[in-house]
Every structure is written in C-alpha cells, then in structure tokens.
Protein backbone atom coordinates (compact mmCIF):
# COMPACT_ATOMS: atom_id res chain seq x y z
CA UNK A 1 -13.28 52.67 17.82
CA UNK A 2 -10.47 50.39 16.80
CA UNK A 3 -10.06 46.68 18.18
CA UNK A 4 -7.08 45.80 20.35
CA UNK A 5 -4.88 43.73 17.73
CA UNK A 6 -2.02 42.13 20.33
CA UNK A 7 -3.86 38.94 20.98
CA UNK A 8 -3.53 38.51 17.38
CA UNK A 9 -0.90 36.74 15.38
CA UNK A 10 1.70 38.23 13.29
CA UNK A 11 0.90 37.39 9.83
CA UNK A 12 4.48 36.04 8.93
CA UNK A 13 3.57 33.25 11.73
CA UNK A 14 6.18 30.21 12.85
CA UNK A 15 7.21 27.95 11.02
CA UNK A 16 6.17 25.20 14.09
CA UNK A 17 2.74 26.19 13.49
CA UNK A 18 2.66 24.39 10.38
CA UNK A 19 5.07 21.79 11.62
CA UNK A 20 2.37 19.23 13.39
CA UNK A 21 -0.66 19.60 10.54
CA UNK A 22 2.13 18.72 7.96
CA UNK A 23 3.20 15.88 10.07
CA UNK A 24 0.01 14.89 10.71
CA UNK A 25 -0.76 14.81 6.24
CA UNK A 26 2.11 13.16 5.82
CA UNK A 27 1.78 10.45 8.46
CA UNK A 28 -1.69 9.68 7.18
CA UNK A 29 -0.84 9.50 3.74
CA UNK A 30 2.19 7.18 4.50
CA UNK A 31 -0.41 4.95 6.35
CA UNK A 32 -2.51 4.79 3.13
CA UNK A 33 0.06 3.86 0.97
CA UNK A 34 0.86 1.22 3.40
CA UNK A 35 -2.39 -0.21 2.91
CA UNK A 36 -2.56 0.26 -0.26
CA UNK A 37 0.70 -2.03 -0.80
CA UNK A 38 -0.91 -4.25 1.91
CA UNK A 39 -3.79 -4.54 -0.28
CA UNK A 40 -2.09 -5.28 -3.50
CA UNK A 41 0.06 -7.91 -2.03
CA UNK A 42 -2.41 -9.49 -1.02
CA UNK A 43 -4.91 -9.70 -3.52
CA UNK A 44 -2.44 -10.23 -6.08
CA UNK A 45 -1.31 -14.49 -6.65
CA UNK A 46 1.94 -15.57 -6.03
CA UNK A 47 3.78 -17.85 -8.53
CA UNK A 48 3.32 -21.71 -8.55
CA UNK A 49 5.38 -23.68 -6.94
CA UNK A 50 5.59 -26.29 -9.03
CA UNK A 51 4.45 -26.37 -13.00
CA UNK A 52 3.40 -29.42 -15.37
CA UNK A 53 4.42 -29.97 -18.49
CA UNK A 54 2.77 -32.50 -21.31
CA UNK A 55 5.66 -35.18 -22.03
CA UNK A 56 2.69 -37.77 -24.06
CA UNK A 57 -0.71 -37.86 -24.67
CA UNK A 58 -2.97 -41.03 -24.78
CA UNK A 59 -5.41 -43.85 -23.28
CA UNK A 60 -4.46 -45.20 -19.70
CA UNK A 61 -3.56 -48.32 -20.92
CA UNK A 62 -0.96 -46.94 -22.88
CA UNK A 63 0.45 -46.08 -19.66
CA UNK A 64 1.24 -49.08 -17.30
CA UNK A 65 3.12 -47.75 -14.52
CA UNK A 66 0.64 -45.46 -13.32
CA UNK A 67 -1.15 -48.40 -10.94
C-alpha cells in the first residue's frame, strides 16, 4: 500500500520558509556582536586626561614654592 503524499511538501520548498530561521541567526548573532563590542569598550581604559612630565628632580627644600 502506498502513503498519501499531498500533505507533504514539495521538495523545492519557499523561499519564506527559510526567511524567519535566517532572520532569526542573523538577529542573534548581531546581538552578540553587540555585546561583544559592549564588552570590549568597556573593559578596555580610556586615555588620561591629563599626563605628568619630570621638569627637576630633588629634596623639598630645593623647592620653596610648593608650601
């Protein structure tokens, strides 16, 4: 005896079939890369905002304007 095969699919199939899993991957992986850049920004430092730099080395009484 041979099965009934019209509640079956056509093998070529839609193309909006595949339209909402793909969506789906992609949406997913474009909210881990978001949190991924999240992440890195902010675990990673920012620069200074300011930076010292040695003008003279020596005691504190060579310096008599720092009170």
């Amino acid at each position: 005896m041979v099965a009934s095969t019209e509640s079956q699919r056509p093998d070529d199939g839609r193309w909006s079939d595949k339209l909402l899993p793909l969506l789906g991957i992609a949406l997913v992986t474009g909210g881990l890369v978001l949190l991924g850049w999240f992440a890195y920004l902010w675990f990673t430092p920012g620069e200074a905002p300011y930076q010292y730099r040695l003008i003279k080395e020596g005691e504190a009484k060579q310096f008599q304007n720092l009170n």
